[in-house]
Protein backbone atom coordinates (compact mmCIF):
# COMPACT_ATOMS: atom_id res chain seq x y z
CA UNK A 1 0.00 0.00 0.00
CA UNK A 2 1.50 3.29 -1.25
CA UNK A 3 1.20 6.59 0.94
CA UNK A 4 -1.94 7.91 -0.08
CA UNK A 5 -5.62 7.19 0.70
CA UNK A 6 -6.39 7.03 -2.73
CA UNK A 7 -4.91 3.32 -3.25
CA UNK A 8 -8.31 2.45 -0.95
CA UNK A 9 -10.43 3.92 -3.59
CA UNK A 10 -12.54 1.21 -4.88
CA UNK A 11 -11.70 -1.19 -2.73
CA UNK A 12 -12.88 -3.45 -0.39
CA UNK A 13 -11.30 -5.09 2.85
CA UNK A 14 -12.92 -7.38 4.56
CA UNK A 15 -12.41 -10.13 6.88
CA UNK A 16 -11.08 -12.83 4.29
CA UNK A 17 -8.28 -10.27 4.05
CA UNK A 18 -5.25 -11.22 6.28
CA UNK A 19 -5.13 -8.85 8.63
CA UNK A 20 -2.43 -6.30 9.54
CA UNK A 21 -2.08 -5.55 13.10
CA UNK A 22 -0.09 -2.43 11.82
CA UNK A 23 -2.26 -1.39 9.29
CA UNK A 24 -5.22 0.83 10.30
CA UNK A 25 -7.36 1.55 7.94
CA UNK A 26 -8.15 5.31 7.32
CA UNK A 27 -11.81 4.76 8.26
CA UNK A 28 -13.41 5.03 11.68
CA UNK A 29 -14.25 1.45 12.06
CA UNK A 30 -11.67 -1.45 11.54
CA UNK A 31 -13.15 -5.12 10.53
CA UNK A 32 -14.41 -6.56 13.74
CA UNK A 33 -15.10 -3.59 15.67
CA UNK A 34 -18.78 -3.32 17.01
CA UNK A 35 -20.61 -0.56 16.23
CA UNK A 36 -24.39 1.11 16.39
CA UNK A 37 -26.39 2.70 13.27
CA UNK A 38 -28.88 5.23 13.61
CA UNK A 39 -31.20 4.45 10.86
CA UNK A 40 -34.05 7.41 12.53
CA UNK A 41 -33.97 9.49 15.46
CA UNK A 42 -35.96 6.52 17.33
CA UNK A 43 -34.36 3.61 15.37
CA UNK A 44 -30.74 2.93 17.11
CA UNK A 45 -29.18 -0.40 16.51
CA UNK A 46 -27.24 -1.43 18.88
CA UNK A 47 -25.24 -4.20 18.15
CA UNK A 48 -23.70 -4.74 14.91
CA UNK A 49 -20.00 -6.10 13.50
CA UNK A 50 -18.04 -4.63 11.09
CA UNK A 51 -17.45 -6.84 8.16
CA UNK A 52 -16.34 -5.11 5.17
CA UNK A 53 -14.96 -1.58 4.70
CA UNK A 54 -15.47 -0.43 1.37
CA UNK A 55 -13.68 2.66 -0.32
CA UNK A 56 -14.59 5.17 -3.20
CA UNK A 57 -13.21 8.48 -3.64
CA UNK A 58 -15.89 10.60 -1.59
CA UNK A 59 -17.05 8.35 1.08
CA UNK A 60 -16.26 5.12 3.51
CA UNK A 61 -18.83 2.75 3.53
CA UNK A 62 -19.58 -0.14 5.54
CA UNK A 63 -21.12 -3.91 5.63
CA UNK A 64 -22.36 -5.33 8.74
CA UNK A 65 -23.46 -8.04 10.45
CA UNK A 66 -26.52 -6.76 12.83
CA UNK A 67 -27.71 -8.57 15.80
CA UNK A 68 -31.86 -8.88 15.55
CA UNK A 69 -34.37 -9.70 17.83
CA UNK A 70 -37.07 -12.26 16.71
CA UNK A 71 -39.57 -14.67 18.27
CA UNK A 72 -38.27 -17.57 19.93
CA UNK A 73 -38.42 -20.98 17.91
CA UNK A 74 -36.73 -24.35 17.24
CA UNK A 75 -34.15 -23.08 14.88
CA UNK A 76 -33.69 -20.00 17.14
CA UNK A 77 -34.47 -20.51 20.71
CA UNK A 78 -32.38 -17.43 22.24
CA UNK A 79 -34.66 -15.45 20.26
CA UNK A 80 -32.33 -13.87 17.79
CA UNK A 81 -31.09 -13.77 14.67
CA UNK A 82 -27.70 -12.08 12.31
CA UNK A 83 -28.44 -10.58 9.43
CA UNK A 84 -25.99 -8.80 6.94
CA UNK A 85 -26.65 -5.21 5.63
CA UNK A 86 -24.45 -3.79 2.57
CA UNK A 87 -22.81 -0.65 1.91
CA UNK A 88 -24.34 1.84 4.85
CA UNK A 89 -22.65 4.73 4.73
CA UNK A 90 -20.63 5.95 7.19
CA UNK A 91 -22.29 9.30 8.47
CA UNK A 92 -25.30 6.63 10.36
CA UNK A 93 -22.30 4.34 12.18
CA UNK A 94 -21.01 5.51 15.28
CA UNK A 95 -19.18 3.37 18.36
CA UNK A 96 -21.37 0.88 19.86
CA UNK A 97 -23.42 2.40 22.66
């Protein structure tokens, strides 16, 4: 990786990328880091994982792996569920709360 930002642009890093403990990525979120989105004023989710940061030349985006809540059954009987949601832009993603 060269010395400027713009060798991110249009890319993705994820977590099938071997990691760099020395590396930080110049986004606010690192793969693996939890994190809450704000989807309204009255809509905060709270737990959510990092799994993809991706790059283009105005804005970081992010994919993540969000915690739900849903009705207890056989196939989930803690009553939750992980979904995946692409590309949310950064300016809704803050630390976890």
């Amino acid at each position: 990786m060269g010395n400027s930002n713009n060798d991110l642009v249009n890319q993705v890093l994820d977590d099938w990328d071997e990691p760099n403990p020395k590396q930080k990525l110049p986004s606010n979120f690192q793969v693996g880091e939890q994190v809450s989105i704000l989807f309204r004023p009255d809509f905060l989710v709270t737990k959510a994982v990092v799994t993809k940061v991706h790059f283009t030349a105005s804005k970081v985006q992010y994919d993540l792996d969000v915690h739900i809540r849903i009705a207890e059954s056989d196939s989930h009987p803690e009553g939750f569920t992980t979904t995946r949601i692409h590309n949310i832009d950064a300016a809704i993603v803050s630390p976890m709360e």
